[in-house]
N, C-alpha and C. Protein backbone atom coordinates (compact mmCIF):
# COMPACT_ATOMS: atom_id res chain seq x y z
N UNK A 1 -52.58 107.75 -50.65
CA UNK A 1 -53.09 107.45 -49.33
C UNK A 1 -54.61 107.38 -49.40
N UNK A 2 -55.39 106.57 -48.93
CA UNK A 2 -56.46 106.07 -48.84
C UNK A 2 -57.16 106.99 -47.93
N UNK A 3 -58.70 107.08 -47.90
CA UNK A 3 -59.25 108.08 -47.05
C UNK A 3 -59.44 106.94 -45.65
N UNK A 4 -59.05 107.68 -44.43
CA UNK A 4 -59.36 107.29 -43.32
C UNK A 4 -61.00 106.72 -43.25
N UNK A 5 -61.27 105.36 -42.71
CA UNK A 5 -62.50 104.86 -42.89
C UNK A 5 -62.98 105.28 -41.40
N UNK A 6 -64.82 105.98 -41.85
CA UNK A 6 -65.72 106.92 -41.03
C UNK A 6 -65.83 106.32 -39.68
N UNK A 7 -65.58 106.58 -38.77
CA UNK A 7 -66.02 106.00 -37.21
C UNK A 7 -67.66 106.39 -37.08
N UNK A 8 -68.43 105.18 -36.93
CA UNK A 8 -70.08 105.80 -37.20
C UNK A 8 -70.28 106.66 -36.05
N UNK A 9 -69.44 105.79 -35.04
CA UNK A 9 -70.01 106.39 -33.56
C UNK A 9 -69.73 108.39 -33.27
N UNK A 10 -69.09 108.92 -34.05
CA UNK A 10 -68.45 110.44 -34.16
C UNK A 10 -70.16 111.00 -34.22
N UNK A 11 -70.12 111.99 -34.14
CA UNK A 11 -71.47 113.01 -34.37
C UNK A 11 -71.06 113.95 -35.52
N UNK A 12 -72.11 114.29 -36.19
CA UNK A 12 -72.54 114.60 -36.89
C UNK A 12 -72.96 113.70 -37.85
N UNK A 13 -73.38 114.78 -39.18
CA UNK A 13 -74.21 113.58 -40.54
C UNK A 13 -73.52 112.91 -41.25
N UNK A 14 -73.62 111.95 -42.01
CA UNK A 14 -73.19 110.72 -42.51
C UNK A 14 -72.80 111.53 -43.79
N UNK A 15 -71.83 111.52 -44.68
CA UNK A 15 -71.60 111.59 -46.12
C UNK A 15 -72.91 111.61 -46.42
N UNK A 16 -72.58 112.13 -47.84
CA UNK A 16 -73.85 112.29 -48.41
C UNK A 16 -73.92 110.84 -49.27
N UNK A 17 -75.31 110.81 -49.29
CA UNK A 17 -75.38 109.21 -49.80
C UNK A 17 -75.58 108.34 -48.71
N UNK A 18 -75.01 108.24 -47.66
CA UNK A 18 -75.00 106.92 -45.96
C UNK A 18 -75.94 107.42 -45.59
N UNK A 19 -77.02 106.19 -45.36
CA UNK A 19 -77.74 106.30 -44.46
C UNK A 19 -77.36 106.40 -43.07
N UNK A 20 -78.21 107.27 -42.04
CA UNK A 20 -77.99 107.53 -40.94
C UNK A 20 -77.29 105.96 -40.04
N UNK A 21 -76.25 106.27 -39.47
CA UNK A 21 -75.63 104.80 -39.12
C UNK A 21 -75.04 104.31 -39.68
N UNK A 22 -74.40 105.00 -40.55
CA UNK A 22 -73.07 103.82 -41.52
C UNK A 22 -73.80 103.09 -42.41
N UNK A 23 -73.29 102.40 -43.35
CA UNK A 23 -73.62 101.59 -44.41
C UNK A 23 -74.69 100.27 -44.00
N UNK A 24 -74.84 100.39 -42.92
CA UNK A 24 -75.80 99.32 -42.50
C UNK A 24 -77.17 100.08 -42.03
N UNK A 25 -77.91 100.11 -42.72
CA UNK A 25 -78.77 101.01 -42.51
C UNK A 25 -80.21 100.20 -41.32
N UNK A 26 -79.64 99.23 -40.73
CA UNK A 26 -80.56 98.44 -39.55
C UNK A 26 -79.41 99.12 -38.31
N UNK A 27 -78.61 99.66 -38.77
CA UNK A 27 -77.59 100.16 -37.44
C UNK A 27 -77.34 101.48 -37.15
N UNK A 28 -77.73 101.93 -36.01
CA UNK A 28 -77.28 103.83 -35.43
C UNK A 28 -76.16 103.64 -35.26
N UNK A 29 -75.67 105.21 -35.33
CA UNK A 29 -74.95 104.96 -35.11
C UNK A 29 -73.71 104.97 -33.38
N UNK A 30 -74.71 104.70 -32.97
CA UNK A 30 -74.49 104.41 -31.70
C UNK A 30 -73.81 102.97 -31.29
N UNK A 31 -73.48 102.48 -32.33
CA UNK A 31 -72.71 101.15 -32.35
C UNK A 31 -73.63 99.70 -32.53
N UNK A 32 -74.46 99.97 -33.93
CA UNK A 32 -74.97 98.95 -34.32
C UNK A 32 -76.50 98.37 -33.89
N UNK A 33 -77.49 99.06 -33.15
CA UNK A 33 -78.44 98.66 -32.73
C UNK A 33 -79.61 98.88 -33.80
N UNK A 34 -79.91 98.08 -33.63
CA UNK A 34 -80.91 97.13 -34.74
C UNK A 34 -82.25 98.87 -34.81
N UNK A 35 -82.62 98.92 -35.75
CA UNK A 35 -83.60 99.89 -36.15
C UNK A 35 -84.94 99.64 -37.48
N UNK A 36 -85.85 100.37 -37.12
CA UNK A 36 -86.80 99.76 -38.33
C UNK A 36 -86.47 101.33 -39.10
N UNK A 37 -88.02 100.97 -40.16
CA UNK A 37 -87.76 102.06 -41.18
C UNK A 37 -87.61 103.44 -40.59
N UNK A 38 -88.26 103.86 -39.56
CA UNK A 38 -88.81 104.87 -38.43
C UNK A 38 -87.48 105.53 -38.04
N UNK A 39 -86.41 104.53 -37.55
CA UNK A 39 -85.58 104.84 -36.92
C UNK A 39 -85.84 104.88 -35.42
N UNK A 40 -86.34 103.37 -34.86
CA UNK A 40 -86.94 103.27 -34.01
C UNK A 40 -86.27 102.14 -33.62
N UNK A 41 -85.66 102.12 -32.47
CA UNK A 41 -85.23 100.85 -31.96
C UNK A 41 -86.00 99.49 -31.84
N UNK A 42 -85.32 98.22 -32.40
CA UNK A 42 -85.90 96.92 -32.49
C UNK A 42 -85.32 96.40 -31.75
N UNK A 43 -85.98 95.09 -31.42
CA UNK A 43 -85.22 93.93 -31.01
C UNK A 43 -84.79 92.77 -31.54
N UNK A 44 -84.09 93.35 -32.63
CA UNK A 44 -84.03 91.93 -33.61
C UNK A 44 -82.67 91.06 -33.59
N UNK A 45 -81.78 91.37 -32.59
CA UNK A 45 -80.36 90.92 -31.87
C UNK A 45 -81.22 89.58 -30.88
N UNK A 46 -80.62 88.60 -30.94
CA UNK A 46 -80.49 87.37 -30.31
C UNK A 46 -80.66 87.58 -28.85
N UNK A 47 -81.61 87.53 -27.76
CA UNK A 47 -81.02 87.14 -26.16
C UNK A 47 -80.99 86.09 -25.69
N UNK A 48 -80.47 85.92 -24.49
CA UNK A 48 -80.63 84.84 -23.77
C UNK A 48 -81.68 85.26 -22.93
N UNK A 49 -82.10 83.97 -22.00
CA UNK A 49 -83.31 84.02 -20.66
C UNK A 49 -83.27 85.19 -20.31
N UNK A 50 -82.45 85.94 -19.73
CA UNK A 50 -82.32 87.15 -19.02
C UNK A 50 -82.59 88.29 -19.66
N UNK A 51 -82.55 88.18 -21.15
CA UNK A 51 -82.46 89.53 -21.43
C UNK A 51 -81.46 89.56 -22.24
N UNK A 52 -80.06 89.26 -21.88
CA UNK A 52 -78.61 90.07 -22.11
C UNK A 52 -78.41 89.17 -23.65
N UNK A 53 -78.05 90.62 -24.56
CA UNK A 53 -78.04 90.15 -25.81
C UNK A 53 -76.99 89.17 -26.35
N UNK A 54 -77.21 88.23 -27.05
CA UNK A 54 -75.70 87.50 -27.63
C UNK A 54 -75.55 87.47 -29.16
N UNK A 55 -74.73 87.23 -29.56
CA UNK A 55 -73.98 87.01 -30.85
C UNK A 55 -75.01 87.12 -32.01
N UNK A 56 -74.98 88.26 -32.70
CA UNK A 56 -75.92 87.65 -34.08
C UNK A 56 -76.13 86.35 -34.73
N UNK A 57 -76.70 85.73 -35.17
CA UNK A 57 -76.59 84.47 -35.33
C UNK A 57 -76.58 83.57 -34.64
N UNK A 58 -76.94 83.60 -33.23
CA UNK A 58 -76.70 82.90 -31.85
C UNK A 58 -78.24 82.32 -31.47
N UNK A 59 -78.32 80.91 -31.18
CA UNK A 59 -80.00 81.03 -30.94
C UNK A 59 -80.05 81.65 -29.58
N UNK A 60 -81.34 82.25 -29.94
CA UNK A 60 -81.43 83.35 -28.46
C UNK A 60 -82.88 82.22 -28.16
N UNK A 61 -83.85 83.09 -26.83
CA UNK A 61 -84.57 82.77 -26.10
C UNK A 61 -85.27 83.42 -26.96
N UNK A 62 -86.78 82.82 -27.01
CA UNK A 62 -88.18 82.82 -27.82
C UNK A 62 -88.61 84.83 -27.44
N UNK A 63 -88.79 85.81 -28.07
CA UNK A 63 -89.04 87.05 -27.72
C UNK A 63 -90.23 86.76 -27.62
N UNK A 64 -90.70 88.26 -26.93
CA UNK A 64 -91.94 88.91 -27.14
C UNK A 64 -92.16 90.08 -28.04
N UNK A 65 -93.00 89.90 -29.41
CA UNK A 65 -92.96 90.81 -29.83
C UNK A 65 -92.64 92.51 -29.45
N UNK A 66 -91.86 93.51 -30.22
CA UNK A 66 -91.90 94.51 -30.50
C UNK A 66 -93.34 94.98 -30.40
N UNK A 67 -94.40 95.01 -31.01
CA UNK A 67 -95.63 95.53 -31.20
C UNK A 67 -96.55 95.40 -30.61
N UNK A 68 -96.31 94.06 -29.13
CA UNK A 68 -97.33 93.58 -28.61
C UNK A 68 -98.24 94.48 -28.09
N UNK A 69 -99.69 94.05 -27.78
CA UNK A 69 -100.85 95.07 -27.42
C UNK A 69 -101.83 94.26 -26.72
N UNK A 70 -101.93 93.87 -25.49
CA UNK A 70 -102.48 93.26 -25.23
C UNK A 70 -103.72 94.06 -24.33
N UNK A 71 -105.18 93.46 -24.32
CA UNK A 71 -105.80 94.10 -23.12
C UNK A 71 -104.96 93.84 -21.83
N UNK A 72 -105.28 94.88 -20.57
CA UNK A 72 -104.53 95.02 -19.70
C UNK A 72 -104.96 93.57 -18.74
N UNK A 73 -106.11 92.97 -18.39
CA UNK A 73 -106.40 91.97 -18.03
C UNK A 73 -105.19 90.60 -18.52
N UNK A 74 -105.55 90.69 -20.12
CA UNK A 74 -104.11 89.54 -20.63
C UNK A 74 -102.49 89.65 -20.67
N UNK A 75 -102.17 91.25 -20.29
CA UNK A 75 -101.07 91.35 -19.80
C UNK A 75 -100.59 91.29 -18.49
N UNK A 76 -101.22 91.08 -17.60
CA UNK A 76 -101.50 91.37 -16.76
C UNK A 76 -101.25 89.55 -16.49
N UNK A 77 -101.99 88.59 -16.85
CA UNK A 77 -102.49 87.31 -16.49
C UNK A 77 -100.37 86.59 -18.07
N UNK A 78 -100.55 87.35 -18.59
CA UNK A 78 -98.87 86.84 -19.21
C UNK A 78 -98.31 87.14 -18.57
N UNK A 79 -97.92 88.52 -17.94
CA UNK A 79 -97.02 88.95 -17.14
C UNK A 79 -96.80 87.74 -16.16
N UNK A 80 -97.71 87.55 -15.37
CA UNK A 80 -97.50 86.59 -14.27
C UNK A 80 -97.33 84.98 -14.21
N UNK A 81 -97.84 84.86 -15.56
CA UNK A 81 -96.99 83.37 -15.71
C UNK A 81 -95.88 83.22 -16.14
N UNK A 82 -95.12 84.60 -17.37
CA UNK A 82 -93.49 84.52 -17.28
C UNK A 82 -93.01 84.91 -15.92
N UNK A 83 -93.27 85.64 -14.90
CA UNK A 83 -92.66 85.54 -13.60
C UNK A 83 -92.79 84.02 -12.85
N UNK A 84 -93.89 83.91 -13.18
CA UNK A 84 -94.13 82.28 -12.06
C UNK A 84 -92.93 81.69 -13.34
N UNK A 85 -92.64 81.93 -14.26
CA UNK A 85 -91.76 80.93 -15.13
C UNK A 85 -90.31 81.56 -14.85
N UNK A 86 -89.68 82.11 -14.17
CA UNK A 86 -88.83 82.90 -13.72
C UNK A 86 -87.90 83.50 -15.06
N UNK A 87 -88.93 84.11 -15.78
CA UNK A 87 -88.36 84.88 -16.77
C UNK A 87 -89.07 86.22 -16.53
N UNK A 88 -88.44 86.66 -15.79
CA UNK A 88 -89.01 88.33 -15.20
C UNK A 88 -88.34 89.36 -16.71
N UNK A 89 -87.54 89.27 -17.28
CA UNK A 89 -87.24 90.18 -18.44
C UNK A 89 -88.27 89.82 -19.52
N UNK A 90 -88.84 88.91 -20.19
CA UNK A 90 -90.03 88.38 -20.74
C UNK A 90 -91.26 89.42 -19.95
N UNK A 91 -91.36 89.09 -18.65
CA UNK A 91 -92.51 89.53 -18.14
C UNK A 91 -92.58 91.42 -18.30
N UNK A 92 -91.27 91.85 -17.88
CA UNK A 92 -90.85 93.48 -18.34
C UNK A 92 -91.15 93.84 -19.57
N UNK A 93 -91.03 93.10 -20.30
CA UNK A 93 -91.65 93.50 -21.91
C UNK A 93 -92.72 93.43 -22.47
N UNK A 94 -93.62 92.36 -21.67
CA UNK A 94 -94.85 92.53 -21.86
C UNK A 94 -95.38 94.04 -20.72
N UNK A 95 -94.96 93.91 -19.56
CA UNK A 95 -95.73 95.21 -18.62
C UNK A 95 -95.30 96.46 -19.47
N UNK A 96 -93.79 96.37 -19.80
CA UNK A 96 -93.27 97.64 -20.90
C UNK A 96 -94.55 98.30 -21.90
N UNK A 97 -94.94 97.11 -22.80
CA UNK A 97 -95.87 97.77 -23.80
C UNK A 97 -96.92 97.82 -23.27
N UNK A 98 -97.69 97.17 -22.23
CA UNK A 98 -98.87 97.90 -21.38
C UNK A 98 -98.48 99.46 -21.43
N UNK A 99 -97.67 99.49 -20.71
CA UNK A 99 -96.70 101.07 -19.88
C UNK A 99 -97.14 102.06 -21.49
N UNK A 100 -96.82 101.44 -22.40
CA UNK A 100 -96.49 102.10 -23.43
C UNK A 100 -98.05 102.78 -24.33
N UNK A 101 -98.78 101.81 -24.21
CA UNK A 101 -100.13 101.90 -24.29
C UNK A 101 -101.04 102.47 -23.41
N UNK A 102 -101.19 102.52 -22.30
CA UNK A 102 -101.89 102.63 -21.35
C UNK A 102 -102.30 104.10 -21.61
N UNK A 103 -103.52 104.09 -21.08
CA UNK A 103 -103.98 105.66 -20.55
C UNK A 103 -102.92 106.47 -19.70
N UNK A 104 -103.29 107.73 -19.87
CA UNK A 104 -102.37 108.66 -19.01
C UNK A 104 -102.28 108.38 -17.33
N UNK A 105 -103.39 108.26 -16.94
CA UNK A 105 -103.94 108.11 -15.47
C UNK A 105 -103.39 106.70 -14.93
N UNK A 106 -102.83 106.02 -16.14
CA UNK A 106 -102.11 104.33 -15.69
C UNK A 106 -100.70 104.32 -16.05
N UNK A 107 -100.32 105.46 -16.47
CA UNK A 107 -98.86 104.52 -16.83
C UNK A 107 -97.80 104.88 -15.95
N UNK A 108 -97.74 105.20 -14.53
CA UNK A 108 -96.83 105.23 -13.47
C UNK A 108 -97.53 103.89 -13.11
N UNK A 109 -98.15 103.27 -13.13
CA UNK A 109 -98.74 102.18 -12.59
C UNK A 109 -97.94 100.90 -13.41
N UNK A 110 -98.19 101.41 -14.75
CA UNK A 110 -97.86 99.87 -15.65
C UNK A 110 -95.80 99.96 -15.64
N UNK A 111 -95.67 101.42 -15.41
CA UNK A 111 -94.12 101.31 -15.43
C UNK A 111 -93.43 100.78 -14.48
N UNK A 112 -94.16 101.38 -13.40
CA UNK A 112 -93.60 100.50 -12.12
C UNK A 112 -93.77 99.40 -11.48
N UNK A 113 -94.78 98.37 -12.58
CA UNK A 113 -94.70 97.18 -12.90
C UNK A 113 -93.48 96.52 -13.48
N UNK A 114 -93.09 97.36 -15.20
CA UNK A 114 -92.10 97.47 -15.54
C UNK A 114 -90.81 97.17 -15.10
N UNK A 115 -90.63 98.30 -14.13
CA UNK A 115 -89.61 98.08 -13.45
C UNK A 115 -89.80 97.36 -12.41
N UNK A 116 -90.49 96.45 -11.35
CA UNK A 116 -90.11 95.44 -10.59
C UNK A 116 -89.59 94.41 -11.36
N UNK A 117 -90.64 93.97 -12.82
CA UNK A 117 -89.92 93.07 -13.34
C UNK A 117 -88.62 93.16 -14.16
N UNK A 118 -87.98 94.63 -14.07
CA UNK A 118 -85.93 94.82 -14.64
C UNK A 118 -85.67 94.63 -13.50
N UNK A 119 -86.21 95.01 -12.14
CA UNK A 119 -85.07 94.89 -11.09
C UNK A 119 -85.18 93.31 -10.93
N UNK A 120 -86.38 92.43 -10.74
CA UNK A 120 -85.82 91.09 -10.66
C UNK A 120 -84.88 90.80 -11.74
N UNK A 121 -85.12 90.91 -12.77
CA UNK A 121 -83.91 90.36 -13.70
C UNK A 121 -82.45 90.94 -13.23
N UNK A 122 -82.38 91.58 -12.82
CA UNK A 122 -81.34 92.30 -12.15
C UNK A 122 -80.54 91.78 -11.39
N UNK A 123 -81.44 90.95 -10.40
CA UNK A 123 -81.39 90.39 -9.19
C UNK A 123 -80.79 88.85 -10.10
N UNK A 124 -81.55 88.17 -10.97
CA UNK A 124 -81.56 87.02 -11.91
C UNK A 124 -79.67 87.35 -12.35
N UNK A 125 -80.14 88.51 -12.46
CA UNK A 125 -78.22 88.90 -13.08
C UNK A 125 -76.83 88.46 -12.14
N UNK A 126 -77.67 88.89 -10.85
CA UNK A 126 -76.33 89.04 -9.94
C UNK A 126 -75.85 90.49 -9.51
N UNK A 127 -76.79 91.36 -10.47
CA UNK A 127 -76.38 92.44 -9.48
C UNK A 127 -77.38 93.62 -8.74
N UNK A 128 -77.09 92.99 -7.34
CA UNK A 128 -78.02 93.70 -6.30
C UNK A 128 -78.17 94.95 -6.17
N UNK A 129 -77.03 95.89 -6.55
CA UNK A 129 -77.67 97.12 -6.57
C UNK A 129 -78.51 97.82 -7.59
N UNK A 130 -78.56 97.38 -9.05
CA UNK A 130 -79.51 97.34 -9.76
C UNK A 130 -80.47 97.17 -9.66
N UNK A 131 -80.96 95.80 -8.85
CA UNK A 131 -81.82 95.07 -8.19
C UNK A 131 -82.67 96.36 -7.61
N UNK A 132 -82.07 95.88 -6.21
CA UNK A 132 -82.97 96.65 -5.10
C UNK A 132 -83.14 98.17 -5.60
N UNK A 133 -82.00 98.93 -6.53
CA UNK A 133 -82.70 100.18 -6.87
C UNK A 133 -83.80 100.46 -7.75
N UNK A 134 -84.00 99.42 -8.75
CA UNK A 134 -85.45 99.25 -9.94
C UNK A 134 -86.38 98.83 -9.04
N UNK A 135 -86.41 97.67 -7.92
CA UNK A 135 -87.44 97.07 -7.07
C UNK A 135 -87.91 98.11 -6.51
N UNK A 136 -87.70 98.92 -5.64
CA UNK A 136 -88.31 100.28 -4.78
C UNK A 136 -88.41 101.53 -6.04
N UNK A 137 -87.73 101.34 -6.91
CA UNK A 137 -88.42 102.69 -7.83
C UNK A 137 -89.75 102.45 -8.13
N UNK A 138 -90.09 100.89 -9.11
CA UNK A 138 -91.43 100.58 -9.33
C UNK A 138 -92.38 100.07 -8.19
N UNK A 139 -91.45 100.18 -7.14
CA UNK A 139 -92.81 100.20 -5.94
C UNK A 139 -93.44 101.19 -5.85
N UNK A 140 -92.25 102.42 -5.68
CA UNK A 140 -93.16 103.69 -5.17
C UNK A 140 -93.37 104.11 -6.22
N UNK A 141 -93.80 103.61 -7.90
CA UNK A 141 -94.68 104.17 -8.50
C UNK A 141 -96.22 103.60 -8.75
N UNK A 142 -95.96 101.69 -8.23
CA UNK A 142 -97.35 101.30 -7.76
C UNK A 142 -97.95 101.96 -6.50
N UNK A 143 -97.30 102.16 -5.57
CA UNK A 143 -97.45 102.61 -4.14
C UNK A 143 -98.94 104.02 -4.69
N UNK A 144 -98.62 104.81 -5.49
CA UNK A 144 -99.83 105.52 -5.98
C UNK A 144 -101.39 104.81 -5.95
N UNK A 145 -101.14 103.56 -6.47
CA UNK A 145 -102.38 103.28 -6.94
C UNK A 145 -103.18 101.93 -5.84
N UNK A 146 -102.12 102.05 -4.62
CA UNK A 146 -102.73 101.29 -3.29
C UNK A 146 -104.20 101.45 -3.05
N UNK A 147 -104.63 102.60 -3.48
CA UNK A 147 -106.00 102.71 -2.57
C UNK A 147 -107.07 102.67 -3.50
N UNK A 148 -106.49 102.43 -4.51
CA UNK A 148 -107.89 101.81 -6.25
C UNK A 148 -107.26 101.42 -7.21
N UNK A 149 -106.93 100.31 -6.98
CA UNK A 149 -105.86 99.78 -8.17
C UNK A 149 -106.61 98.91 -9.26
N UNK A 150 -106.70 99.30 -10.29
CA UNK A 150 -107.36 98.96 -11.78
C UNK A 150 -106.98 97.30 -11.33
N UNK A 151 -107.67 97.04 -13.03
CA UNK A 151 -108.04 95.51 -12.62
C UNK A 151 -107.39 94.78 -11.61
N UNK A 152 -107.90 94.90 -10.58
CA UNK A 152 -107.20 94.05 -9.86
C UNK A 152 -106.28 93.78 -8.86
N UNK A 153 -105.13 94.55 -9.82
CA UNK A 153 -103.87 94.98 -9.23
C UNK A 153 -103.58 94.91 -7.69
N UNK A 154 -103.01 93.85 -7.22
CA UNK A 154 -102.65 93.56 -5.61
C UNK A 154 -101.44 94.96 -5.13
N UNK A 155 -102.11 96.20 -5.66
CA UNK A 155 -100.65 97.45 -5.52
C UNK A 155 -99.84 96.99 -4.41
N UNK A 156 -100.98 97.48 -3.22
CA UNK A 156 -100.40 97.19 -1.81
C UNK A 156 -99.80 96.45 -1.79
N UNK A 157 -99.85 94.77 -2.00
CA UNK A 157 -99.35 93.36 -1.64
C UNK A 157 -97.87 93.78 -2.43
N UNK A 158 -98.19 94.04 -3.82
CA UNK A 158 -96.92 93.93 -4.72
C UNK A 158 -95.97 95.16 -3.78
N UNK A 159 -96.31 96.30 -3.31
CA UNK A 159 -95.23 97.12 -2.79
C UNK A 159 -94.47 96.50 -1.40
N UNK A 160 -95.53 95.78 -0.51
CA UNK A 160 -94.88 95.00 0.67
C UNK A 160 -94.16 94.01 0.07
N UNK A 161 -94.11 93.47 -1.04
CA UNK A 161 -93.71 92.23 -1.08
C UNK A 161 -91.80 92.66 -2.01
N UNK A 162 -92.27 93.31 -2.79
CA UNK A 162 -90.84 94.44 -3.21
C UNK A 162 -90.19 95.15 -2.50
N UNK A 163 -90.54 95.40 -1.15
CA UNK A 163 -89.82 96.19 -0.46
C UNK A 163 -89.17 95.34 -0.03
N UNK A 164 -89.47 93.82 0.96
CA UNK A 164 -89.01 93.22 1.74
C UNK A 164 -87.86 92.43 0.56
N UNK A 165 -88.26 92.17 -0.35
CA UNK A 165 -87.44 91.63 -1.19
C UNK A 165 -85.90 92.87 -1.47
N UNK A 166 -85.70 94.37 -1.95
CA UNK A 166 -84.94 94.73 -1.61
C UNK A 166 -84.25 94.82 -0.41
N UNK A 167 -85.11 94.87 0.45
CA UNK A 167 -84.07 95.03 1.73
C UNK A 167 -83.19 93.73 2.12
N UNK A 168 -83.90 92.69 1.33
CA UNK A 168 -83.05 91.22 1.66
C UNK A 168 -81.76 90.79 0.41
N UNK A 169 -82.17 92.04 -0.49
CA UNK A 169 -81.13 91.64 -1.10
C UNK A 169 -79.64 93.31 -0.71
N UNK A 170 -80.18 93.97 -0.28
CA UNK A 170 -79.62 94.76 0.39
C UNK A 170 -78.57 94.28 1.22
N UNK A 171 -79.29 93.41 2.24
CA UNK A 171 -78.45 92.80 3.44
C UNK A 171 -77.51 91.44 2.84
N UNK A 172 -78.26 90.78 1.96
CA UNK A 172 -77.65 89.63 1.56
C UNK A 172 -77.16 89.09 0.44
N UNK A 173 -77.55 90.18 -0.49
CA UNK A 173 -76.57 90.23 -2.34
C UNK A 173 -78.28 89.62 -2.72
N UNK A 174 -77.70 89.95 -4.39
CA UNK A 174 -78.81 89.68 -5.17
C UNK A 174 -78.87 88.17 -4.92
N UNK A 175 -78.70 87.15 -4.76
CA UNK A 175 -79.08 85.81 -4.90
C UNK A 175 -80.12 85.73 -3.64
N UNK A 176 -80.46 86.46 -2.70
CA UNK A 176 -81.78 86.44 -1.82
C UNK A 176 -82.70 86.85 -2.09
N UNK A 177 -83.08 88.01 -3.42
CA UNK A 177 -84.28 87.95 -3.81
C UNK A 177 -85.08 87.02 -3.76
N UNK A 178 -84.93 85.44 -4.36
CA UNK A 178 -85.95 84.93 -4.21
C UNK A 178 -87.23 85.13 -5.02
N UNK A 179 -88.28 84.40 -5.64
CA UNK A 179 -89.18 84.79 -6.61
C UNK A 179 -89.87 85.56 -5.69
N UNK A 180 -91.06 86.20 -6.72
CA UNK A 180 -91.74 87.81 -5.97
C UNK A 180 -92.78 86.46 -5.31
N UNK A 181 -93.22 86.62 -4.12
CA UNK A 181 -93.96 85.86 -3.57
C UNK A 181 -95.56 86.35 -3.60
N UNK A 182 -96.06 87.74 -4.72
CA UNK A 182 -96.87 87.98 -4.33
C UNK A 182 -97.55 87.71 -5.73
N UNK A 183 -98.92 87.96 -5.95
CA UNK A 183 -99.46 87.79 -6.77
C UNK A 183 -100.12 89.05 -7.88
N UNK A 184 -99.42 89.50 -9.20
CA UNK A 184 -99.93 90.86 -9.12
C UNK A 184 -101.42 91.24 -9.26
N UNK A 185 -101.81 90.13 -9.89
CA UNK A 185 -103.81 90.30 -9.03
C UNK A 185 -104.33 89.60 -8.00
N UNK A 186 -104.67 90.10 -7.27
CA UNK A 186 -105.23 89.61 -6.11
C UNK A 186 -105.89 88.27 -6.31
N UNK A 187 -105.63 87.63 -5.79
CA UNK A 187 -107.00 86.24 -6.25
C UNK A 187 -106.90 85.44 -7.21
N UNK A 188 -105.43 85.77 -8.15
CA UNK A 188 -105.35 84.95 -9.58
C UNK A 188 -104.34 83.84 -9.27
């Protein structure tokens, strides 16, 4: 009788010899998600527009780097042309590594950038309660920075303009979001 073959997904350590994740050592073992040397989650799986991953080997939609680092001015000015391009998950990954970078005193600011742009994709998805619950989380973590908002930052505008947008998809399903009508710097 043959030895029963390892389920990666079980807990505890791997045989001795397996790298962490089964024999595929780009995979946790959490069911295959892509990892660097670190043991640090990648994005090296295929998406489509939205985000939602497809088939290895599948042409996906153009990424945004893993490592990106942009000054906050040029993330800030990308961010808003993948939204004006209605690729709000694009735009989440660039505000993400702002979020990720940022000073201490900014990153409820850059996250809840972050998250307006998952809850539109959310909304992009079809599902509204995702939606409207990421849209008002990253409001009321811009909502902080209404009364001196770093470069720029339209806080205020972006929290009126996210609120009204959940509540319309509240009343009317995610397909009433509608693009964010506001601008996240004032004047750009």
């Amino acid at each position: 009788m043959s030895p029963r073959p390892r389920d990666p997904s079980t807990a505890g350590p791997p045989p001795a010899g397996e790298p962490p994740g089964g024999r595929n050592p780009g995979a946790s073992r959490s069911g295959g998600r892509d990892r660097d040397a670190a043991g640090r989650a990648r994005n090296a799986r295929p998406r489509d527009a939205l985000g939602r991953p497809l088939p290895r080997g599948a042409a996906g939609d153009e990424r945004i780097p893993d490592d990106l680092v942009l000054p906050p001015p040029q993330a800030l000015q990308l961010a808003q042309q993948l939204l004006d391009a209605e690729r709000p998950f694009h735009a989440h990954e660039v505000l993400e590594a702002s979020w990720k970078a940022a000073p201490t005193a900014e990153r409820d600011l850059w996250q809840g950038l972050a998250q307006i742009a998952v809850g539109l994709t959310h909304a992009r998805r079809g599902n509204a309660h995702g939606a409207a619950a990421l849209l008002r989380r990253g409001a009321d973590r811009v909502a902080g920075y209404a009364g001196s908002p770093p470069y720029g930052i339209d806080a205020a505008g972006i929290c009126r303009a996210v609120a009204e947008m959940a509540d319309r998809i509240d009343q009317d399903g995610a397909a009433a979001a509608g693009p964010l009508a506001v601008r996240l710097v004032a004047g750009s």
